[in-house]
Protein backbone atom coordinates (compact mmCIF):
# COMPACT_ATOMS: atom_id res chain seq x y z
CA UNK A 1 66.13 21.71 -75.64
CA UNK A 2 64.60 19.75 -78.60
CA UNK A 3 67.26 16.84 -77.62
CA UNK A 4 67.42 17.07 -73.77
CA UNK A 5 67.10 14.82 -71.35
CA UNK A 6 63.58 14.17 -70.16
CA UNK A 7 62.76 14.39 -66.44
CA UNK A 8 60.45 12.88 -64.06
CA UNK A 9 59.87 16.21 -61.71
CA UNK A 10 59.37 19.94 -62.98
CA UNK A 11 60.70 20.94 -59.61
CA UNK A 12 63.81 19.39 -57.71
CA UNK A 13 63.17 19.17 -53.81
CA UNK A 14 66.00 19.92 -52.25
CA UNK A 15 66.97 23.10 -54.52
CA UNK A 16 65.27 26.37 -52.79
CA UNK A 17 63.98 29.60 -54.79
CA UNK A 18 66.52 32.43 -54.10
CA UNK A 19 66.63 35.78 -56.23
CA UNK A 20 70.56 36.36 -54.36
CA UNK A 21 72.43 34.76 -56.84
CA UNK A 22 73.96 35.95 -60.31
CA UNK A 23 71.51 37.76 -62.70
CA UNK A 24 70.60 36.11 -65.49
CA UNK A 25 72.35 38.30 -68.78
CA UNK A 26 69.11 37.49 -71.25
CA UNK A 27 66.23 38.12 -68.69
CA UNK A 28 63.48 38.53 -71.99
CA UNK A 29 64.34 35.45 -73.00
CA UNK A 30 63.43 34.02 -69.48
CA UNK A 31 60.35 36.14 -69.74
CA UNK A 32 58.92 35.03 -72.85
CA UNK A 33 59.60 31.06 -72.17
CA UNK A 34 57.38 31.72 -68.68
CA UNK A 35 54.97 33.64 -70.62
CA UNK A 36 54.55 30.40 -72.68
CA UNK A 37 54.31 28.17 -70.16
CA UNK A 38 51.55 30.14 -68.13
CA UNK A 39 49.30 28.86 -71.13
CA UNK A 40 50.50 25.10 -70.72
CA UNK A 41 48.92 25.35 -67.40
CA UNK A 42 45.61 25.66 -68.59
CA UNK A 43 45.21 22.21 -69.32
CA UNK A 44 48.79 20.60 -67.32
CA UNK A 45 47.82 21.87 -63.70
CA UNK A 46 50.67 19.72 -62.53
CA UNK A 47 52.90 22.86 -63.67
CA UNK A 48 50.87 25.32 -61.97
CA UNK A 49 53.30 25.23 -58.40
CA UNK A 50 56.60 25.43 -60.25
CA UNK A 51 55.51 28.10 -63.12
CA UNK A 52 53.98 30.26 -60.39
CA UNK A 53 57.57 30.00 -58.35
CA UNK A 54 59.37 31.39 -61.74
CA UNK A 55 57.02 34.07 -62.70
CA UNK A 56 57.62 35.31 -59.13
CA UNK A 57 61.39 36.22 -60.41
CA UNK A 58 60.25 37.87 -64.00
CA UNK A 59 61.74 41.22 -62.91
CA UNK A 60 65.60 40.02 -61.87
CA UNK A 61 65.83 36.51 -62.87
CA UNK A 62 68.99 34.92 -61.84
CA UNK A 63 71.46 31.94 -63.21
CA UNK A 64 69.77 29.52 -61.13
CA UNK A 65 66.35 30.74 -62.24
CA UNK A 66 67.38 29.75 -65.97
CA UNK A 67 68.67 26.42 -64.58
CA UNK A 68 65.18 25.58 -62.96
CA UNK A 69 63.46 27.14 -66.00
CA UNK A 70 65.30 24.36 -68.09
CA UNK A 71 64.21 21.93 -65.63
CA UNK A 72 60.86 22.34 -66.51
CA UNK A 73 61.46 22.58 -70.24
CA UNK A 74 63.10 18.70 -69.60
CA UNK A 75 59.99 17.79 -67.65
CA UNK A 76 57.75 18.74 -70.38
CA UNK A 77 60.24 16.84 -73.05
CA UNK A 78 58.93 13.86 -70.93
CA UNK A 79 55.46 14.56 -70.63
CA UNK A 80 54.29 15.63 -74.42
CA UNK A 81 51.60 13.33 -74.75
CA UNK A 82 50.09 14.10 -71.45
CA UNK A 83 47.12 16.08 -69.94
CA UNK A 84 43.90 16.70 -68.47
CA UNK A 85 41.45 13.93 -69.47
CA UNK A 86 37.78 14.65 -69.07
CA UNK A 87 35.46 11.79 -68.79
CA UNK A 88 31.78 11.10 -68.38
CA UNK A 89 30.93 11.15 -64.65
CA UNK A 90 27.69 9.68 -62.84
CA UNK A 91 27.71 12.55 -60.24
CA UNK A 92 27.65 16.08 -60.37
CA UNK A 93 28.78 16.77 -57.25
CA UNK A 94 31.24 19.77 -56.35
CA UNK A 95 34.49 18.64 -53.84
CA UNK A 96 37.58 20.72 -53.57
CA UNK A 97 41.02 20.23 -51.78
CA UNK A 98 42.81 22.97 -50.10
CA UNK A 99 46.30 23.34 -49.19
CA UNK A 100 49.31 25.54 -47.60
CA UNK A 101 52.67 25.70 -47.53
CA UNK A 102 52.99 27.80 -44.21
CA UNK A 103 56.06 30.15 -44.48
CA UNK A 104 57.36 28.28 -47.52
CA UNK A 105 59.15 31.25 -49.21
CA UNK A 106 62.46 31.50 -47.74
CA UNK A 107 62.91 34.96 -48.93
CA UNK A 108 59.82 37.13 -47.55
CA UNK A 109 58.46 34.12 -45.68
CA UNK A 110 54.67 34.05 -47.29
CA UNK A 111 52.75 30.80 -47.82
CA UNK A 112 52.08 29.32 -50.94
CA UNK A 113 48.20 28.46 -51.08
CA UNK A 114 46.76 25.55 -53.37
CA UNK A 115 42.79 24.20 -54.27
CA UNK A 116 41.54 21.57 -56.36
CA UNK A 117 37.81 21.78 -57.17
CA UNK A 118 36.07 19.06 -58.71
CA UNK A 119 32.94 18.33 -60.62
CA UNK A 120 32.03 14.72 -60.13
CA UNK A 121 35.21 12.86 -60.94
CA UNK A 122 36.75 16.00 -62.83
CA UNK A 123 39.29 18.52 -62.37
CA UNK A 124 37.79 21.68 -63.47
CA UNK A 125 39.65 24.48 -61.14
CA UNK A 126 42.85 24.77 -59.26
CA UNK A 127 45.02 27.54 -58.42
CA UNK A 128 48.82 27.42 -57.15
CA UNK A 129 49.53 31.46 -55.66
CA UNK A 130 51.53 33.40 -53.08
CA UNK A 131 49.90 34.32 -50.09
CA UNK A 132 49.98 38.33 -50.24
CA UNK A 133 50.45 38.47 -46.57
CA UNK A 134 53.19 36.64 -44.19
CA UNK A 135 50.94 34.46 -41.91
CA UNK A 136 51.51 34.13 -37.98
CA UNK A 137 50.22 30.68 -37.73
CA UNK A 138 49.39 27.78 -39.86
CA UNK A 139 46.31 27.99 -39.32
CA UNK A 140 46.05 31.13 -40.48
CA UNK A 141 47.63 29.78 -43.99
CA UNK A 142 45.69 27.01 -43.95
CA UNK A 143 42.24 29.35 -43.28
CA UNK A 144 43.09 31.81 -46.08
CA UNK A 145 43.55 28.90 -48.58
CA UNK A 146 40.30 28.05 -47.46
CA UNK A 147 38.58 31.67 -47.88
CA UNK A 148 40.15 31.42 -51.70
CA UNK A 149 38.45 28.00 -53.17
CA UNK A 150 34.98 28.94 -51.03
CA UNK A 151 34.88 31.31 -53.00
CA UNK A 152 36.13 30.05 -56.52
CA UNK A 153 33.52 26.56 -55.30
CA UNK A 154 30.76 29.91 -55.33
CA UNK A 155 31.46 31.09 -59.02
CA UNK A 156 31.43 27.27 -59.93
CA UNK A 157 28.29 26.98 -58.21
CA UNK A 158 26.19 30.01 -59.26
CA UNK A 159 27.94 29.71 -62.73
CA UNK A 160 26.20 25.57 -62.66
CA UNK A 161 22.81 27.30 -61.91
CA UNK A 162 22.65 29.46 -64.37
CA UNK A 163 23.13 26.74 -66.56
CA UNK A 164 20.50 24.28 -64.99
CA UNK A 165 23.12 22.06 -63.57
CA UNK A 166 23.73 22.02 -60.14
CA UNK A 167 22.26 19.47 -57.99
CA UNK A 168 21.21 21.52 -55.22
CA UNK A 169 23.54 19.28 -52.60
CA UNK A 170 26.16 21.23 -50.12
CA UNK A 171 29.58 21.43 -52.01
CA UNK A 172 32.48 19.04 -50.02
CA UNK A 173 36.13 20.93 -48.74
CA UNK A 174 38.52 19.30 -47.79
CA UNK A 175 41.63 20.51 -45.86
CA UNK A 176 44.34 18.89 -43.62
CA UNK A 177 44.10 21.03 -40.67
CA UNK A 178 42.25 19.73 -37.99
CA UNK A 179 42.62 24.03 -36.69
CA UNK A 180 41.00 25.01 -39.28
CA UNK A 181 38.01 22.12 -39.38
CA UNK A 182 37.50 23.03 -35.93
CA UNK A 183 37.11 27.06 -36.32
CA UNK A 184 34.65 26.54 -39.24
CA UNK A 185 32.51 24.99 -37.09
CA UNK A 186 33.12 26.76 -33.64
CA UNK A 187 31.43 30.03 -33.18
CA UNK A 188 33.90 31.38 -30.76
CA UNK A 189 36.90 33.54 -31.52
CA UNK A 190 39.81 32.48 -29.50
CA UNK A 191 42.73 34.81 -28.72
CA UNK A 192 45.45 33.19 -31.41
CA UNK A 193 42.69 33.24 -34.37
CA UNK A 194 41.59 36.63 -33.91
CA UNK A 195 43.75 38.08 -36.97
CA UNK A 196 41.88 35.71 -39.61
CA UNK A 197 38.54 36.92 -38.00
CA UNK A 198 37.50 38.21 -42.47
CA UNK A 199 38.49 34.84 -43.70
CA UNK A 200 36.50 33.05 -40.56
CA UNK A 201 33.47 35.07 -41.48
CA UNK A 202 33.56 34.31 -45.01
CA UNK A 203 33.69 30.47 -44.68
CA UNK A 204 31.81 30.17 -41.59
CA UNK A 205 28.86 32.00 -43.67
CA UNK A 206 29.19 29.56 -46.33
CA UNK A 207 29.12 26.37 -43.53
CA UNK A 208 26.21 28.17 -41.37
CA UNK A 209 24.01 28.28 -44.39
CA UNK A 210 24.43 24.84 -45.66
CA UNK A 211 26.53 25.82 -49.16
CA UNK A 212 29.48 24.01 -48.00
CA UNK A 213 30.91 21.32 -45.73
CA UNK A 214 34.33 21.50 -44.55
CA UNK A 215 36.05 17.82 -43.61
CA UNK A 216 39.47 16.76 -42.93
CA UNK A 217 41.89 14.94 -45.04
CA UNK A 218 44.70 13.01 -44.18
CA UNK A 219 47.82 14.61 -45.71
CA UNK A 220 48.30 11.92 -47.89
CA UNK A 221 45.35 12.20 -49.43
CA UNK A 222 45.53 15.88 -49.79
CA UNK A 223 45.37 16.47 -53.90
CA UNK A 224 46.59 20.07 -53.72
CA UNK A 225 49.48 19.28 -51.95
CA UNK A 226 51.34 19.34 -55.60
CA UNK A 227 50.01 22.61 -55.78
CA UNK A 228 51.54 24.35 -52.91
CA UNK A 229 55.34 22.95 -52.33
CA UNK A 230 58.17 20.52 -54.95
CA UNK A 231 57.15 16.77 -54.07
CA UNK A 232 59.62 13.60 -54.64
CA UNK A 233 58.94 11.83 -57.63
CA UNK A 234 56.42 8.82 -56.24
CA UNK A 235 54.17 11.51 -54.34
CA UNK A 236 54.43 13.82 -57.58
CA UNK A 237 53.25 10.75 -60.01
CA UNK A 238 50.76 9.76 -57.46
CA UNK A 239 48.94 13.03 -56.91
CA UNK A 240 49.36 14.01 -61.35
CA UNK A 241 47.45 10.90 -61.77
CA UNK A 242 44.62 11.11 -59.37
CA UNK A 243 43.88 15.12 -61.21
CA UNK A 244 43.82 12.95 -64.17
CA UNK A 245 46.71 14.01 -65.90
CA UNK A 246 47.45 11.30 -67.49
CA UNK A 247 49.11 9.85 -70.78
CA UNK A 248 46.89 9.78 -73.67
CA UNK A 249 47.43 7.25 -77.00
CA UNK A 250 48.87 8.45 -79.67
CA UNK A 251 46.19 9.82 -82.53
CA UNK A 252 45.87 7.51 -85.07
């Protein structure tokens, strides 16, 4: 793949996920290459949607899981110089994004859930996962999303104290749900929310005290949509640049 042709997209839009095809005849090869990649997206979280997608397929990977596996390996050709830049930032506040893909598996139906949490100006957490449960609503998606980057924004937090760090302020979610905005601020259970009632708890505790602030987004603005579904290649550039993965200069 040394000499491939580089891409602008790890993951094509229009090609869905299936495990029904042809199996793959060298699945440890397919294995290893995801195992390597998991590590690139330590510091490339613009991988993190479409390595998550292949390492759901590690048991029985098929022909067209290679194919997208090679996909990748000609996004990255394109890419080699860059990553996650870290910069000096005038505030230490804490903001995060959350997203869902409601039902976006077509095979068990489950939700793909996405955060971005920032320190100041600076990507320091995100996640791309499965949902472990098929959701009922999108709500529901959106609210268990939610549940997950309160509490990774928690860790961050407690983990800033320790150090002497945190500026004592509320942290900032954002999420594109206007259901979900509402419910962590509305005390009442209604009838079709009744099934999230843990995850409701667990943010509402976080609002009620004052840790946290939840606030809608537009979905264009949302960063951790690239975290949850494949994106055409403007929305893809757009959203890699603004988590600061960008190109940096050769080393001298």
């Amino acid at each position: 793949m040394t000499e491939c042709k580089p891409l602008s997209i790890p993951a094509a839009v229009t090609q869905a996920v299936s495990p029904t095809q042809k199996s793959f005849d060298n699945p440890t090869q397919y294995r290893r290459i995801v195992g390597a990649l998991q590590y690139l997206t330590i510091t490339w979280p613009d991988l993190s949607y479409v390595v998550n997608q292949l390492c759901q397929f590690m048991h029985s990977p098929t022909v067209d899981h290679w194919g997208l596996l090679k996909r990748v390996l000609r996004y990255i050709k394109g890419t080699l110089t860059y990553g996650l830049r870290l910069t000096v930032s005038t505030s230490s506040a804490i903001h995060a994004f959350s997203d869902s893909d409601w039902a976006g598996c077509p095979v068990d139906r489950k939700s793909t859930s996405g955060y971005a949490v920032f320190l100041g100006a600076n990507l320091i957490s995100w996640l791309s996962r499965k949902q472990r449960t098929v959701d009922r609503s999108s709500t529901e998606a959106e609210y268990k999303a939610l549940a997950d980057v309160s509490a990774e924004v928690t860790w961050v937090v407690s983990l800033l104290r320790e150090l002497g760090l945190h500026n004592g302020g509320p942290s900032t979610l954002w999420c594109d749900n206007l259901g979900t905005t509402y419910l962590c601020a509305n005390p009442v259970f209604h009838a079709r929310t009744k099934h999230v009632e843990i995850d409701y708890h667990f943010v509402r505790d976080k609002v009620a005290s004052g840790e946290m602030t939840v606030n809608f987004v537009s979905t264009k603005d949302q960063l951790a949509d690239i975290f949850t579904k494949p994106l055409p290649g403007p929305r893809f550039t757009t959203l890699r640049d603004k988590l600061n993965v960008v190109m940096h200069p050769p080393c001298a």
